[in-house]
C-alpha atoms as a PDB file:
ATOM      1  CA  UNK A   1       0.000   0.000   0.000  1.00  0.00           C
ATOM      2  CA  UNK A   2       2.476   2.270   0.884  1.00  0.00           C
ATOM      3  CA  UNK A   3       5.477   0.662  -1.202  1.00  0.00           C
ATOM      4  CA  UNK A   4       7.321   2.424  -4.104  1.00  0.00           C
ATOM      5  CA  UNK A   5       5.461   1.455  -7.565  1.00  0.00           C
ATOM      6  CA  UNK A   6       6.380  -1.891  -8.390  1.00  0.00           C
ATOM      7  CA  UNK A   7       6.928  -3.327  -5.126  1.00  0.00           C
ATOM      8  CA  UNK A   8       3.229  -4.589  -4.164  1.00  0.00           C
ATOM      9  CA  UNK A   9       0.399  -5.593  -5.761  1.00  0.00           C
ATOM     10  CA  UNK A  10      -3.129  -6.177  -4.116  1.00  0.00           C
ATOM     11  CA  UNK A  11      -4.757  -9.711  -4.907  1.00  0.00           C
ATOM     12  CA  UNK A  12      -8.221 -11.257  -4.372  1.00  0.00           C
ATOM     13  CA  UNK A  13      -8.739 -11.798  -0.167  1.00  0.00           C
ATOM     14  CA  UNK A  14      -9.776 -15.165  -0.642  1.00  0.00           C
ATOM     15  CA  UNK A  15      -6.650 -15.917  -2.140  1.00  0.00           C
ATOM     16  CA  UNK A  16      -5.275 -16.656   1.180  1.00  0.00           C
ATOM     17  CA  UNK A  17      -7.275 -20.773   0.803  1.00  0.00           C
ATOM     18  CA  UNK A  18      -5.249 -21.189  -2.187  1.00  0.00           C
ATOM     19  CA  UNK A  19      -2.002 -20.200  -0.247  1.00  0.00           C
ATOM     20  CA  UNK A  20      -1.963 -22.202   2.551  1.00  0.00           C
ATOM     21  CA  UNK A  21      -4.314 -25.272   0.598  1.00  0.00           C
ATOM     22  CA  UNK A  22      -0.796 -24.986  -1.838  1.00  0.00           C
ATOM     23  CA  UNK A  23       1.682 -24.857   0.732  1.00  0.00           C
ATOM     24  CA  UNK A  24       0.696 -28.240   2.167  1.00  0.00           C
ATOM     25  CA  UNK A  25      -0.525 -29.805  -0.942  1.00  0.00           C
ATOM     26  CA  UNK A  26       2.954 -28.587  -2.373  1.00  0.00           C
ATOM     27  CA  UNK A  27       5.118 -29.329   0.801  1.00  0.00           C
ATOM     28  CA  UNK A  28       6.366 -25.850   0.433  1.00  0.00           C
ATOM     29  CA  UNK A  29       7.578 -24.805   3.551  1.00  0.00           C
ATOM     30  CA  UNK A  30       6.649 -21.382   4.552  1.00  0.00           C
ATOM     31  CA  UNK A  31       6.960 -18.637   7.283  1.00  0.00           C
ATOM     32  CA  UNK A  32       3.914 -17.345   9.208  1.00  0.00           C
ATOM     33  CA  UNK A  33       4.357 -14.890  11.434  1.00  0.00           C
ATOM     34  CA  UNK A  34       1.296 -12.741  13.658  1.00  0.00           C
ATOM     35  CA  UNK A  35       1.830 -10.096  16.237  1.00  0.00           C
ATOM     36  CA  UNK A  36       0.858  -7.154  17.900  1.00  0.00           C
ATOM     37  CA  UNK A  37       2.616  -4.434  19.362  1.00  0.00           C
ATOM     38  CA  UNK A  38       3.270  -6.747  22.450  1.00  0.00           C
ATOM     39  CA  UNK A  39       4.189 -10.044  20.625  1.00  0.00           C
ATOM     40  CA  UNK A  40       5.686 -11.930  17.951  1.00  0.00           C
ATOM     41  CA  UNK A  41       4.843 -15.748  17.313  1.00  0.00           C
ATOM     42  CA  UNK A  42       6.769 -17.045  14.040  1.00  0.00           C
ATOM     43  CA  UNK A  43       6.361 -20.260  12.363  1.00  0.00           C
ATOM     44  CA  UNK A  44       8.906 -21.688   9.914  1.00  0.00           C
ATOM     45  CA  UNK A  45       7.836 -25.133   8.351  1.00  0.00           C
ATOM     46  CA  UNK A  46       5.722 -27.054   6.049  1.00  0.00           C
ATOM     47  CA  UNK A  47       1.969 -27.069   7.462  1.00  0.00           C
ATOM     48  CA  UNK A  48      -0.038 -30.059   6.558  1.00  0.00           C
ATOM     49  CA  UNK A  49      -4.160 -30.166   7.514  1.00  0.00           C
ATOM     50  CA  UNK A  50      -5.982 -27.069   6.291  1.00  0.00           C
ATOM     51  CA  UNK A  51      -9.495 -27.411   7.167  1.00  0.00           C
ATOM     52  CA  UNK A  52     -12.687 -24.963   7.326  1.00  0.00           C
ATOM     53  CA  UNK A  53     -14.657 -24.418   9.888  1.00  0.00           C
ATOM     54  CA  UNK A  54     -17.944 -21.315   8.952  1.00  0.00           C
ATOM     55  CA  UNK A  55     -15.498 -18.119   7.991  1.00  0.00           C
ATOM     56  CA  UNK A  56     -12.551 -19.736   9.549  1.00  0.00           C
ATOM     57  CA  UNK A  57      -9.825 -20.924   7.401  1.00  0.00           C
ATOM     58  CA  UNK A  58      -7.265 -23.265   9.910  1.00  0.00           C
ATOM     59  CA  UNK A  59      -4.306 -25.298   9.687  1.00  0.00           C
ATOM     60  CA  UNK A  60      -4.504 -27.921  12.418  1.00  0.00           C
ATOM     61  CA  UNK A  61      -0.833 -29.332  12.704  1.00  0.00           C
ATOM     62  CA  UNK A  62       0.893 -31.265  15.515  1.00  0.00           C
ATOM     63  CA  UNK A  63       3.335 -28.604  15.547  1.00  0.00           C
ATOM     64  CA  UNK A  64       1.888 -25.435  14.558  1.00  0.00           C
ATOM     65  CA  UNK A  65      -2.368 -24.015  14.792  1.00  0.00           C
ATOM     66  CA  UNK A  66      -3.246 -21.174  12.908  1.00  0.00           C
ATOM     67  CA  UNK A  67      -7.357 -19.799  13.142  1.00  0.00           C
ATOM     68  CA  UNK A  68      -8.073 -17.127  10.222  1.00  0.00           C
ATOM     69  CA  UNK A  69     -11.009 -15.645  10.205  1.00  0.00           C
ATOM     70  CA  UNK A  70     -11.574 -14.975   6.939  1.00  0.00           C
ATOM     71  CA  UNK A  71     -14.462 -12.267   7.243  1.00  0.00           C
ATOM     72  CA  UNK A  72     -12.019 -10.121   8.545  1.00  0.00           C
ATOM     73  CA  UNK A  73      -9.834 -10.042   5.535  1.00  0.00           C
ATOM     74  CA  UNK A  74     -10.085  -6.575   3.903  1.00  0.00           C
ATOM     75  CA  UNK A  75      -6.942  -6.742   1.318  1.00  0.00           C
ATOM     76  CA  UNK A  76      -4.384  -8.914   0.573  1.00  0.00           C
ATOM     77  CA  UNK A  77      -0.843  -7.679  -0.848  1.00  0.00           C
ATOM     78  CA  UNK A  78       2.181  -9.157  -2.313  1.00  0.00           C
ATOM     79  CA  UNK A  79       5.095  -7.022  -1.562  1.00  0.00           C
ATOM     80  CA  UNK A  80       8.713  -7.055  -2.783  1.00  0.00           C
ATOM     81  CA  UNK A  81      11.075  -6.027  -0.729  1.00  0.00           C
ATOM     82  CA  UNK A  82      15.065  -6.115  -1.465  1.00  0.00           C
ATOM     83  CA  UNK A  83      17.766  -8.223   0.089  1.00  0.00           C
ATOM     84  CA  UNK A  84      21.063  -8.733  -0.364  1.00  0.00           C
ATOM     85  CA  UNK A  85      20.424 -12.186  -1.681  1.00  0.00           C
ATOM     86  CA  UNK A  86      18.182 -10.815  -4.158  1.00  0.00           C
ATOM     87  CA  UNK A  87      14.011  -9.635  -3.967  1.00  0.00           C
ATOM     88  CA  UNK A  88      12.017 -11.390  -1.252  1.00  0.00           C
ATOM     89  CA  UNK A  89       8.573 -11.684  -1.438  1.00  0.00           C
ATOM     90  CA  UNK A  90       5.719 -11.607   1.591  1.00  0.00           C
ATOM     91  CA  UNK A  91       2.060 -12.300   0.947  1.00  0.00           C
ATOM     92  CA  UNK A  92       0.278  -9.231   3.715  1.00  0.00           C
ATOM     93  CA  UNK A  93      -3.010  -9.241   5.129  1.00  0.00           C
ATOM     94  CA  UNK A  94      -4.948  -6.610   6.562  1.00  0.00           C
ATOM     95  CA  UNK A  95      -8.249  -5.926   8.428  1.00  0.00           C
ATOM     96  CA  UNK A  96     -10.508  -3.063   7.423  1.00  0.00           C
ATOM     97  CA  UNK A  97      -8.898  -0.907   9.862  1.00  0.00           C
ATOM     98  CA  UNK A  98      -5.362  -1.380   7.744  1.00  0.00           C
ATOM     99  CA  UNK A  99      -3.565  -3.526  10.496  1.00  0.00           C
ATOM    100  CA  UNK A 100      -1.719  -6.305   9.570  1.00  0.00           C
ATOM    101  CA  UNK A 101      -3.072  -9.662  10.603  1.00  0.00           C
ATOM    102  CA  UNK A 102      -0.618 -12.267   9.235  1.00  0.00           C
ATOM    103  CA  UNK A 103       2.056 -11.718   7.228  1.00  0.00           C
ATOM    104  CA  UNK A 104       3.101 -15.157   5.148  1.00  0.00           C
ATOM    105  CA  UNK A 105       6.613 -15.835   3.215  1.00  0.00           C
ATOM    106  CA  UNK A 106       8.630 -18.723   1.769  1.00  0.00           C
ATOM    107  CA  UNK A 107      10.898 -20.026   4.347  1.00  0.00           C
ATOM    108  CA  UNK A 108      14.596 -18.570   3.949  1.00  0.00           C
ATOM    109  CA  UNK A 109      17.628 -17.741   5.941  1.00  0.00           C
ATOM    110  CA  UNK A 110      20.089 -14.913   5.601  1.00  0.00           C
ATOM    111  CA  UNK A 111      22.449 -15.674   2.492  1.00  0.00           C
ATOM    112  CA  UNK A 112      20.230 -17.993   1.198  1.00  0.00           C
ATOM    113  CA  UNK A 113      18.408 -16.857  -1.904  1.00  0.00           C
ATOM    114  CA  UNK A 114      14.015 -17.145  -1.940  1.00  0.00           C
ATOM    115  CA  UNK A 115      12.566 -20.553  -2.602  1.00  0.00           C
ATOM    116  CA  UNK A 116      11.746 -20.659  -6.867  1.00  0.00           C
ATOM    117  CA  UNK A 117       8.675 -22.374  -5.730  1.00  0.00           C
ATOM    118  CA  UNK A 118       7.339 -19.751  -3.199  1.00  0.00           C
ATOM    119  CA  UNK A 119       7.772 -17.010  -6.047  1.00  0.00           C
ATOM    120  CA  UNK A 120       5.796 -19.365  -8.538  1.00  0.00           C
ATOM    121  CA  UNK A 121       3.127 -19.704  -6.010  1.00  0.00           C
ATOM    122  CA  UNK A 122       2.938 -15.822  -5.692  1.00  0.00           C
ATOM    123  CA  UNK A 123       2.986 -15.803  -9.130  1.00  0.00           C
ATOM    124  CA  UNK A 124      -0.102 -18.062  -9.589  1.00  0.00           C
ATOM    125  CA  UNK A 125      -1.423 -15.916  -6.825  1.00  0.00           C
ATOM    126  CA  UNK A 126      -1.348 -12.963  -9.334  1.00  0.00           C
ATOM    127  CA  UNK A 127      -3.721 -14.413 -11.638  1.00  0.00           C
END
Protein backbone atom coordinates (compact mmCIF):
# COMPACT_ATOMS: atom_id res chain seq x y z
CA UNK A 1 0.00 0.00 0.00
CA UNK A 2 2.48 2.27 0.88
CA UNK A 3 5.48 0.66 -1.20
CA UNK A 4 7.32 2.42 -4.10
CA UNK A 5 5.46 1.45 -7.57
CA UNK A 6 6.38 -1.89 -8.39
CA UNK A 7 6.93 -3.33 -5.13
CA UNK A 8 3.23 -4.59 -4.16
CA UNK A 9 0.40 -5.59 -5.76
CA UNK A 10 -3.13 -6.18 -4.12
CA UNK A 11 -4.76 -9.71 -4.91
CA UNK A 12 -8.22 -11.26 -4.37
CA UNK A 13 -8.74 -11.80 -0.17
CA UNK A 14 -9.78 -15.16 -0.64
CA UNK A 15 -6.65 -15.92 -2.14
CA UNK A 16 -5.28 -16.66 1.18
CA UNK A 17 -7.27 -20.77 0.80
CA UNK A 18 -5.25 -21.19 -2.19
CA UNK A 19 -2.00 -20.20 -0.25
CA UNK A 20 -1.96 -22.20 2.55
CA UNK A 21 -4.31 -25.27 0.60
CA UNK A 22 -0.80 -24.99 -1.84
CA UNK A 23 1.68 -24.86 0.73
CA UNK A 24 0.70 -28.24 2.17
CA UNK A 25 -0.53 -29.80 -0.94
CA UNK A 26 2.95 -28.59 -2.37
CA UNK A 27 5.12 -29.33 0.80
CA UNK A 28 6.37 -25.85 0.43
CA UNK A 29 7.58 -24.81 3.55
CA UNK A 30 6.65 -21.38 4.55
CA UNK A 31 6.96 -18.64 7.28
CA UNK A 32 3.91 -17.34 9.21
CA UNK A 33 4.36 -14.89 11.43
CA UNK A 34 1.30 -12.74 13.66
CA UNK A 35 1.83 -10.10 16.24
CA UNK A 36 0.86 -7.15 17.90
CA UNK A 37 2.62 -4.43 19.36
CA UNK A 38 3.27 -6.75 22.45
CA UNK A 39 4.19 -10.04 20.62
CA UNK A 40 5.69 -11.93 17.95
CA UNK A 41 4.84 -15.75 17.31
CA UNK A 42 6.77 -17.05 14.04
CA UNK A 43 6.36 -20.26 12.36
CA UNK A 44 8.91 -21.69 9.91
CA UNK A 45 7.84 -25.13 8.35
CA UNK A 46 5.72 -27.05 6.05
CA UNK A 47 1.97 -27.07 7.46
CA UNK A 48 -0.04 -30.06 6.56
CA UNK A 49 -4.16 -30.17 7.51
CA UNK A 50 -5.98 -27.07 6.29
CA UNK A 51 -9.50 -27.41 7.17
CA UNK A 52 -12.69 -24.96 7.33
CA UNK A 53 -14.66 -24.42 9.89
CA UNK A 54 -17.94 -21.31 8.95
CA UNK A 55 -15.50 -18.12 7.99
CA UNK A 56 -12.55 -19.74 9.55
CA UNK A 57 -9.82 -20.92 7.40
CA UNK A 58 -7.27 -23.27 9.91
CA UNK A 59 -4.31 -25.30 9.69
CA UNK A 60 -4.50 -27.92 12.42
CA UNK A 61 -0.83 -29.33 12.70
CA UNK A 62 0.89 -31.26 15.52
CA UNK A 63 3.33 -28.60 15.55
CA UNK A 64 1.89 -25.43 14.56
CA UNK A 65 -2.37 -24.01 14.79
CA UNK A 66 -3.25 -21.17 12.91
CA UNK A 67 -7.36 -19.80 13.14
CA UNK A 68 -8.07 -17.13 10.22
CA UNK A 69 -11.01 -15.64 10.20
CA UNK A 70 -11.57 -14.98 6.94
CA UNK A 71 -14.46 -12.27 7.24
CA UNK A 72 -12.02 -10.12 8.55
CA UNK A 73 -9.83 -10.04 5.54
CA UNK A 74 -10.09 -6.58 3.90
CA UNK A 75 -6.94 -6.74 1.32
CA UNK A 76 -4.38 -8.91 0.57
CA UNK A 77 -0.84 -7.68 -0.85
CA UNK A 78 2.18 -9.16 -2.31
CA UNK A 79 5.10 -7.02 -1.56
CA UNK A 80 8.71 -7.06 -2.78
CA UNK A 81 11.08 -6.03 -0.73
CA UNK A 82 15.06 -6.12 -1.46
CA UNK A 83 17.77 -8.22 0.09
CA UNK A 84 21.06 -8.73 -0.36
CA UNK A 85 20.42 -12.19 -1.68
CA UNK A 86 18.18 -10.82 -4.16
CA UNK A 87 14.01 -9.63 -3.97
CA UNK A 88 12.02 -11.39 -1.25
CA UNK A 89 8.57 -11.68 -1.44
CA UNK A 90 5.72 -11.61 1.59
CA UNK A 91 2.06 -12.30 0.95
CA UNK A 92 0.28 -9.23 3.71
CA UNK A 93 -3.01 -9.24 5.13
CA UNK A 94 -4.95 -6.61 6.56
CA UNK A 95 -8.25 -5.93 8.43
CA UNK A 96 -10.51 -3.06 7.42
CA UNK A 97 -8.90 -0.91 9.86
CA UNK A 98 -5.36 -1.38 7.74
CA UNK A 99 -3.57 -3.53 10.50
CA UNK A 100 -1.72 -6.31 9.57
CA UNK A 101 -3.07 -9.66 10.60
CA UNK A 102 -0.62 -12.27 9.23
CA UNK A 103 2.06 -11.72 7.23
CA UNK A 104 3.10 -15.16 5.15
CA UNK A 105 6.61 -15.83 3.22
CA UNK A 106 8.63 -18.72 1.77
CA UNK A 107 10.90 -20.03 4.35
CA UNK A 108 14.60 -18.57 3.95
CA UNK A 109 17.63 -17.74 5.94
CA UNK A 110 20.09 -14.91 5.60
CA UNK A 111 22.45 -15.67 2.49
CA UNK A 112 20.23 -17.99 1.20
CA UNK A 113 18.41 -16.86 -1.90
CA UNK A 114 14.02 -17.14 -1.94
CA UNK A 115 12.57 -20.55 -2.60
CA UNK A 116 11.75 -20.66 -6.87
CA UNK A 117 8.68 -22.37 -5.73
CA UNK A 118 7.34 -19.75 -3.20
CA UNK A 119 7.77 -17.01 -6.05
CA UNK A 120 5.80 -19.37 -8.54
CA UNK A 121 3.13 -19.70 -6.01
CA UNK A 122 2.94 -15.82 -5.69
CA UNK A 123 2.99 -15.80 -9.13
CA UNK A 124 -0.10 -18.06 -9.59
CA UNK A 125 -1.42 -15.92 -6.83
CA UNK A 126 -1.35 -12.96 -9.33
CA UNK A 127 -3.72 -14.41 -11.64
Amino acid sequence: RFAPSGFARKIDPKKVENLLETSSIKKLPIMVFVGNRGVIQIHTGFIDKVLWYNSWINVMDPDFSLHLNTEKIHEIWIVKKPTQDGGVHSVEVFNKKGDMIVQFFGKRKPGIPELQEWRDLLEDLSK
